[in-house]
Protein backbone atom coordinates (compact mmCIF):
# COMPACT_ATOMS: atom_id res chain seq x y z
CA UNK A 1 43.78 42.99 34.28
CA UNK A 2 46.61 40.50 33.61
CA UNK A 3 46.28 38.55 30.21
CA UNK A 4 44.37 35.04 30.72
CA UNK A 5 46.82 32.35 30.40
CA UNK A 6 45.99 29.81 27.98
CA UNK A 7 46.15 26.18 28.57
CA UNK A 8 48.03 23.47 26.55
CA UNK A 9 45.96 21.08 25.55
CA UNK A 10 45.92 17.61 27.47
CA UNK A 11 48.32 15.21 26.42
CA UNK A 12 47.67 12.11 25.20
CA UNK A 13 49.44 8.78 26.58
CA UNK A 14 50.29 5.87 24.23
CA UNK A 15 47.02 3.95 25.04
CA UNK A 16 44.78 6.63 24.00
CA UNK A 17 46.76 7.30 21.31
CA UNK A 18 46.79 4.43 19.89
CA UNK A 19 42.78 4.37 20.50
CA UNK A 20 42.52 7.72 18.53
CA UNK A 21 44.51 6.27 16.29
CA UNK A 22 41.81 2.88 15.27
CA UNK A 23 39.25 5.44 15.63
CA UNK A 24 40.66 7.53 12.58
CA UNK A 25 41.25 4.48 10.55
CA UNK A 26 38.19 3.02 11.27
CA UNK A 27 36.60 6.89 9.88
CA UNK A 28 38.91 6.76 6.87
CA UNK A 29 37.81 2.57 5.96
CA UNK A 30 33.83 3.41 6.84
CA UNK A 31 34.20 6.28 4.07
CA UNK A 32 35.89 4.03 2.20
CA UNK A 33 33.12 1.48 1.79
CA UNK A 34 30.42 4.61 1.72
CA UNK A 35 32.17 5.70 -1.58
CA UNK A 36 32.08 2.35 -2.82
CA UNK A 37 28.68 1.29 -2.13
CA UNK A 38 27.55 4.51 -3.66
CA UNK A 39 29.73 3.99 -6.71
CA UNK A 40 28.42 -0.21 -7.25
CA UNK A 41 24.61 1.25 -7.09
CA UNK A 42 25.13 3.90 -9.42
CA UNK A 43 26.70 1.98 -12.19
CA UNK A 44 23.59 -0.73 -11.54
CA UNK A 45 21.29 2.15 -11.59
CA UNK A 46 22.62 3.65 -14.71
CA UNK A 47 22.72 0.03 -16.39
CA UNK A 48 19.41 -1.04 -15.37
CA UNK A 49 17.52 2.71 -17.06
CA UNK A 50 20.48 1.92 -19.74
CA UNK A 51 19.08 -1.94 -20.42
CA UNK A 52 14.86 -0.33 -19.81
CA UNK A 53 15.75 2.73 -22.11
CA UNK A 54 16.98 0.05 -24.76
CA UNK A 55 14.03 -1.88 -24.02
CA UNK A 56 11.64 0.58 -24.48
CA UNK A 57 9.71 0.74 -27.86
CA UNK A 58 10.60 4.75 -27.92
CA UNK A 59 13.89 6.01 -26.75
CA UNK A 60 13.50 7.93 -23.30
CA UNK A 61 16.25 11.11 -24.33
CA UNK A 62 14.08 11.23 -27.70
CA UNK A 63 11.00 11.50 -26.17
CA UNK A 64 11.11 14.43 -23.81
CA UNK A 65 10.76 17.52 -25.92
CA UNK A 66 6.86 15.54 -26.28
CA UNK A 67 6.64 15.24 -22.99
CA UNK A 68 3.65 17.28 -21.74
CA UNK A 69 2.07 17.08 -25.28
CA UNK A 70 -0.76 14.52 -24.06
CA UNK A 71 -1.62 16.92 -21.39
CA UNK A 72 -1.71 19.80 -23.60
CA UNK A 73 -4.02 18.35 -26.46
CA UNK A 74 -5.94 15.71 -23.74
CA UNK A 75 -8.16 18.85 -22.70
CA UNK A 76 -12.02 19.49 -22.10
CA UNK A 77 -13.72 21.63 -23.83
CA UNK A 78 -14.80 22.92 -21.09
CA UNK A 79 -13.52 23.11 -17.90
CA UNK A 80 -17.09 22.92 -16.47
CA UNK A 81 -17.39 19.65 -18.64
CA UNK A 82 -15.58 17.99 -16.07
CA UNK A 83 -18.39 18.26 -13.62
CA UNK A 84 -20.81 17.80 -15.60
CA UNK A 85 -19.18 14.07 -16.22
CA UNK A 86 -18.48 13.57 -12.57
CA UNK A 87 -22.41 14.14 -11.67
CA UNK A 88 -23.89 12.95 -14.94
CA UNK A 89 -25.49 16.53 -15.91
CA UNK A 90 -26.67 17.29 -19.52
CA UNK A 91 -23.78 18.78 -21.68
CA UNK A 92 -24.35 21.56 -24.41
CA UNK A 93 -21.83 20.21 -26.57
CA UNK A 94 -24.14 16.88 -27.13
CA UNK A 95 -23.66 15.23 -30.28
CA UNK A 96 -25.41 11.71 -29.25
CA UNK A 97 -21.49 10.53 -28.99
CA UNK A 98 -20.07 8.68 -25.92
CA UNK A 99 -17.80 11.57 -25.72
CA UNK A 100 -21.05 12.96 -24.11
CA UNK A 101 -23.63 11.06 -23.08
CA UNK A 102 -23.02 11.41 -19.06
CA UNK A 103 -26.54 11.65 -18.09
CA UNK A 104 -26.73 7.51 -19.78
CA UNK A 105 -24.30 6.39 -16.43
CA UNK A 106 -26.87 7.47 -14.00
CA UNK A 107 -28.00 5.03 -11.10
CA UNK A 108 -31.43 5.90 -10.28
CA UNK A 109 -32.25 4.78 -6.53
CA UNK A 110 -35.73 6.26 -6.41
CA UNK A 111 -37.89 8.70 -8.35
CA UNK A 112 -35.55 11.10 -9.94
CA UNK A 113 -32.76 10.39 -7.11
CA UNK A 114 -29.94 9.50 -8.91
CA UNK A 115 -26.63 8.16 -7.97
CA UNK A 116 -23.84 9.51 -10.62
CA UNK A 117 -22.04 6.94 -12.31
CA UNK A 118 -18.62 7.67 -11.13
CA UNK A 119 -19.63 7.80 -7.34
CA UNK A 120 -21.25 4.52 -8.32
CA UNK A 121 -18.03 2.48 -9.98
CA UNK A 122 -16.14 4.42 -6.85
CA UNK A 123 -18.61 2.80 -4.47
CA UNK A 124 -17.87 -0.58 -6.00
CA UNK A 125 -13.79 -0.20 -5.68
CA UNK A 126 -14.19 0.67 -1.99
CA UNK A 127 -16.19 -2.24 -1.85
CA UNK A 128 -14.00 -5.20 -3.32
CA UNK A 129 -11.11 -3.00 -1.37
CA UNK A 130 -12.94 -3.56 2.33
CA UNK A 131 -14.59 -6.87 1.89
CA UNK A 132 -11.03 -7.95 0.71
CA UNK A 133 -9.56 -6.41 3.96
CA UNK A 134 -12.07 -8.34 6.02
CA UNK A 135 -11.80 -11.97 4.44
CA UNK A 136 -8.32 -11.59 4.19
CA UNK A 137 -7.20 -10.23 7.52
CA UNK A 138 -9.87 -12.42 8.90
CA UNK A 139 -7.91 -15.64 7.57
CA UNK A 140 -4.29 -14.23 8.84
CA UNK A 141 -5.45 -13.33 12.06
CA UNK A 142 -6.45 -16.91 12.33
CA UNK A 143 -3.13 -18.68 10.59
CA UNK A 144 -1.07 -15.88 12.32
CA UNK A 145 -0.63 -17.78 15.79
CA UNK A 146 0.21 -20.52 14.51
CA UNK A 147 3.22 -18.96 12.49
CA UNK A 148 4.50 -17.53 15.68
CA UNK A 149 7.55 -19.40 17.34
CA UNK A 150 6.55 -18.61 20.78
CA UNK A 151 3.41 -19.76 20.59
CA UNK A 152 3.58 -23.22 18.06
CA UNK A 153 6.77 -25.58 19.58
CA UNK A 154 6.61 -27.42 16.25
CA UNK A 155 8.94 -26.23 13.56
CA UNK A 156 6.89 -28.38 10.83
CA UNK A 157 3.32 -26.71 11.64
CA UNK A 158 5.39 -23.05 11.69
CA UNK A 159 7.11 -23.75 8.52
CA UNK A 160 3.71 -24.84 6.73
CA UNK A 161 2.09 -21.84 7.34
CA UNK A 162 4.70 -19.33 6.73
CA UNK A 163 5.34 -21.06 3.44
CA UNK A 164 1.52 -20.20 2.61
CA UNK A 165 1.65 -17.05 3.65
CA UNK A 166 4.87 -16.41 1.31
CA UNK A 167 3.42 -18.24 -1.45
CA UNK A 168 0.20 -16.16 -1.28
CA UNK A 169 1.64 -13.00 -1.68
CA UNK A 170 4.42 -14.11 -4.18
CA UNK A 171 2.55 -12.56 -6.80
CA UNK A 172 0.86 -9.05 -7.36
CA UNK A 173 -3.07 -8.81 -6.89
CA UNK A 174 -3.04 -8.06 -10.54
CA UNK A 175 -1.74 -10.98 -11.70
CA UNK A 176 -3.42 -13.33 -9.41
CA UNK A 177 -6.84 -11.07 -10.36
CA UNK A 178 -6.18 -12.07 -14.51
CA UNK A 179 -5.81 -15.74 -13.51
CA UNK A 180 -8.98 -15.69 -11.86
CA UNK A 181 -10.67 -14.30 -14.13
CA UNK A 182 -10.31 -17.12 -16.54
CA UNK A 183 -12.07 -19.09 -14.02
CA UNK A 184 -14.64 -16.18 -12.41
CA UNK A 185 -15.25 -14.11 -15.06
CA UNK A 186 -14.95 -10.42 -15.27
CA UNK A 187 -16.06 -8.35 -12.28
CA UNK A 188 -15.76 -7.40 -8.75
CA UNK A 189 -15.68 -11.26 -7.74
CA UNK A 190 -12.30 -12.08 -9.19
CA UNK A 191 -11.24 -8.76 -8.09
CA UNK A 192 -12.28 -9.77 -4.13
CA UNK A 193 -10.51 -12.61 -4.55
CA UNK A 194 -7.30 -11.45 -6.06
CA UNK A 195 -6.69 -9.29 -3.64
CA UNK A 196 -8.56 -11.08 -0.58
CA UNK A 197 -5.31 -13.78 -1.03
CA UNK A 198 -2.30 -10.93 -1.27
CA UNK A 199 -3.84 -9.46 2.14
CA UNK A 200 -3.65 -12.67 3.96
CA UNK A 201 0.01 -13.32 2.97
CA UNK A 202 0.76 -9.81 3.40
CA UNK A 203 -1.17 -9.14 6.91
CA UNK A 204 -0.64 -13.06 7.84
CA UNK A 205 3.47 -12.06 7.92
CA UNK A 206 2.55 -9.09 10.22
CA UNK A 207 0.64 -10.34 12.72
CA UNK A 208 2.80 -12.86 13.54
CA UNK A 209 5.54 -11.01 13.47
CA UNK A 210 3.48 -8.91 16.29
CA UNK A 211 2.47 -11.66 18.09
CA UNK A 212 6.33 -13.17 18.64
CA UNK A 213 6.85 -9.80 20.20
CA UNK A 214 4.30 -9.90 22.56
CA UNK A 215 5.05 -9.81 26.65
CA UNK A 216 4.94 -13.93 27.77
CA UNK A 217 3.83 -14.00 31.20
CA UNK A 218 0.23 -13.24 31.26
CA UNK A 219 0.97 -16.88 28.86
CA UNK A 220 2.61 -18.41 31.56
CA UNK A 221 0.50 -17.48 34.03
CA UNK A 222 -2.52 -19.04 32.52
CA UNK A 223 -0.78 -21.79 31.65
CA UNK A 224 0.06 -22.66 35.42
CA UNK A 225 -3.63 -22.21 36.35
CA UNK A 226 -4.13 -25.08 33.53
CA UNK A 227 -5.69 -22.91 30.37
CA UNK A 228 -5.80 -24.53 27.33
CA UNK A 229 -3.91 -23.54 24.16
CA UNK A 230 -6.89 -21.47 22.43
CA UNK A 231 -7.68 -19.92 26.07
CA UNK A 232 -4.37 -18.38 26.34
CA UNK A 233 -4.30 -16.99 22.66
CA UNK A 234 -7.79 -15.59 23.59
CA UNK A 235 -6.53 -14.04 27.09
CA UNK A 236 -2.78 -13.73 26.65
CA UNK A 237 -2.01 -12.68 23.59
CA UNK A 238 -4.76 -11.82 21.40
CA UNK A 239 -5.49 -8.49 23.85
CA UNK A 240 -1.92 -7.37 23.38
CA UNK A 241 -1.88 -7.24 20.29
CA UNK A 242 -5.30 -6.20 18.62
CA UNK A 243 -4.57 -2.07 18.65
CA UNK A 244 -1.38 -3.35 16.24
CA UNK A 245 -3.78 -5.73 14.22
CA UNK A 246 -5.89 -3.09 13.86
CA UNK A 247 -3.40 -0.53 12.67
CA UNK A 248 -2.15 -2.85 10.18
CA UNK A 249 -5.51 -3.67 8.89
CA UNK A 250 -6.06 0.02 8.49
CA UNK A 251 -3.38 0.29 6.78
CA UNK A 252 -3.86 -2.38 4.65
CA UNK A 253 -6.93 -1.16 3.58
CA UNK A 254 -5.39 1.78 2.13
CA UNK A 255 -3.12 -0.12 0.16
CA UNK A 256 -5.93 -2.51 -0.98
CA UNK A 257 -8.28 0.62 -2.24
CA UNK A 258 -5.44 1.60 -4.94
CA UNK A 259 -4.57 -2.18 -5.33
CA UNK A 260 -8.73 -2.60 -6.90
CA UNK A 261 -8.44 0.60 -8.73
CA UNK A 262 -5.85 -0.58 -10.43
CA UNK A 263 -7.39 -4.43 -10.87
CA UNK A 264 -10.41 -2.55 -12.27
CA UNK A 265 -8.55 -1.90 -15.56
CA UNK A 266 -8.04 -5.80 -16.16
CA UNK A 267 -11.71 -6.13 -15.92
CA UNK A 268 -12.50 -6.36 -12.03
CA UNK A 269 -14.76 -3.63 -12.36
CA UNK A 270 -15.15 -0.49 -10.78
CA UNK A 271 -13.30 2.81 -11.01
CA UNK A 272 -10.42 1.41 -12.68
CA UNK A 273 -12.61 0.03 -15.86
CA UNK A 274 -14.63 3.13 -16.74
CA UNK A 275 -10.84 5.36 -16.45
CA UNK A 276 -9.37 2.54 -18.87
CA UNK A 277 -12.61 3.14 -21.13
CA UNK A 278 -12.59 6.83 -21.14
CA UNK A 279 -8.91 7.35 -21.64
CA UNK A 280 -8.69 4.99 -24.30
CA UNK A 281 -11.80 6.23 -26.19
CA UNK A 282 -9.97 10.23 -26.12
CA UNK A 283 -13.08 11.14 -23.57
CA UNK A 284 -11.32 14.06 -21.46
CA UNK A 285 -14.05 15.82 -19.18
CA UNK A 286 -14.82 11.74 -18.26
CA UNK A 287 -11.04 11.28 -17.83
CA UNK A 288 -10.04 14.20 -15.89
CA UNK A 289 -13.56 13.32 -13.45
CA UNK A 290 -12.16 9.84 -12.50
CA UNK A 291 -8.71 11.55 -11.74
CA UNK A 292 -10.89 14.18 -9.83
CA UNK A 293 -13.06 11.25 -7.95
CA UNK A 294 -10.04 8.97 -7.28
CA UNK A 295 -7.96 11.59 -5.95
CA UNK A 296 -10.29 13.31 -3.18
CA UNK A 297 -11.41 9.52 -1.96
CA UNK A 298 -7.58 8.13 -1.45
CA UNK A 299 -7.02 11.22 0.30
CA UNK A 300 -10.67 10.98 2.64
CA UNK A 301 -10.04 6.99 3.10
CA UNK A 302 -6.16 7.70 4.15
CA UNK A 303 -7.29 10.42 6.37
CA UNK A 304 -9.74 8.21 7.74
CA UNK A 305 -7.52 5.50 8.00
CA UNK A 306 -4.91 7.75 10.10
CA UNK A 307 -7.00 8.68 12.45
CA UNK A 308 -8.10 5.63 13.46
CA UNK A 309 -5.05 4.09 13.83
CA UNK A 310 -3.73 7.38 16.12
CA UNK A 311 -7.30 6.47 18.17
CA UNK A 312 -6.09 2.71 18.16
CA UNK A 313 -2.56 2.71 19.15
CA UNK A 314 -2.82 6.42 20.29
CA UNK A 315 -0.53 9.06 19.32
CA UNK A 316 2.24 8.62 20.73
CA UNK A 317 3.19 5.50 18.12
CA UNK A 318 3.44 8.38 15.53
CA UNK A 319 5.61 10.85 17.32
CA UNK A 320 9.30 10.57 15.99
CA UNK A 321 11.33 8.34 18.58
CA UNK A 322 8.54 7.15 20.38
């Protein structure tokens, strides 16, 4: 067989050349400004932990070698004393301390049914987390449409209510939850509200934001047969986009459970007040039984949570590209 000839590669005429040419500089400059964008935020970086280390009341480099001593000496004394605080069962190291006392938390529904503390405080996070979900995405689903530019022509109603929105979740649910608590007093109350205003600014800017996306001529064809305003929200639009409402106000919902946990250490009740008791009082088996609790229910509720959404929207809105 004769050898296989080779062939030259194609030459290039001036044009391309010259377009190869932009191409390559273009490469070199996009590097350029890569480099340089990594360099700015690394120096901020390394300022800001610099200016937060200096802050801090112990150095951070000075306090590693104790890093894992809390965990080491914050133990049981008995593994097994863990569930015995998580369902309120007698303890054999009793003392008549708090340390131990777990059977004094129970909730007695009838006879000697009892609801264990824990499960009960849990019960009561999950609670200010989904009545907050309801009031509040019931408000923004109401001042959403009139937020939306394709639905509102004037630019003084839109910015009114997108100014609200902003302004109402301008500050964390935390703060807003020690404020009203001044005026509400400690508990689950303050905590509903708190975070029943954060959720409307938060789900108010997301629903609208859904709704200015939504297809225009089922609108426009109701407003040629004469609907009103409200009819077309209610016919047009609102069956667009409810599965997206919906997933957000899943969603939300997640965020809002962690959001009361953490409101229950400032006094709105639940979970988050008996964890800031018993890790402040040195009670471990209680401590590590919260952890425990809290951990299993964020992972049932976001379960939950996901699959209705993929049953709302369908699964397709979670596949990568879709």
């Amino acid at each position: 067989m004769g050898a296989v000839s080779q062939s030259s590669p194609p030459k290039l005429n001036d044009a391309t050349k010259a377009v190869h040419q932009h191409y390559k500089e273009l490469a070199r400059t996009k590097k350029l400004y890569s480099f340089l964008t990594i360099g700015i935020l690394s120096v901020i970086l390394v300022a800001a932990l610099w200016f937060a280390n200096a802050s801090n009341s112990g150095k951070f480099i000075d306090r590693i070698p104790y890093f894992f001593d809390f965990v080491l000496n914050f133990l049981p004394d008995d593994p097994l004393e863990i569930f015995r605080a998580l369902f309120d069962l007698p303890s054999p190291y009793a003392d008549g301390s708090l340390k131990y006392d777990y059977e004094e938390g129970r909730h007695y529904l009838f006879g000697d049914f009892y609801l264990p503390e824990y499960f009960y405080e849990m019960l009561v996070t999950l609670n200010i987390a989904f009545v907050s979900t309801l009031l509040g995405g019931g408000i923004a689903f109401v001042l959403c449409f009139f937020a939306a530019s394709n639905l509102v022509g004037s630019k003084a109603v839109r910015f009114v209510v997108r100014r609200i929105m902003e302004l109402l979740r301008a500050f964390p649910e935390i703060v807003i939850a020690g404020l009203l608590a001044a005026i509400l007093s400690l508990g689950p109350i303050a905590a509903i509200a708190a975070v029943s205003i954060h959720t409307i600014g938060a789900l108010g800017k997301l629903f609208f934001e859904v709704v200015e996306n939504a297809d225009m001529k089922p609108d426009e064809g109701l407003r040629a047969a004469g609907a009103s305003w409200l009819e077309r929200v209610r016919f047009a639009i609102v069956p667009q986009v409810l599965p997206n409402f919906t997933s957000y106000a899943l969603l939300r919902a997640e965020i809002n459970v962690r959001a009361s946990t953490i409101i229950g250490a400032v006094g709105g009740g639940g979970i988050g007040e008996v964890f800031r008791l018993s890790l402040s009082r040195d009670h471990a088996a209680k401590t590590y039984a919260i952890i425990l609790l809290l951990f299993v229910t964020i992972i049932a509720v976001d379960q939950l949570s996901g699959w209705l959404r993929r049953k709302m929207v369908g699964d397709q809105a979670f596949q990568f590209g879709a």
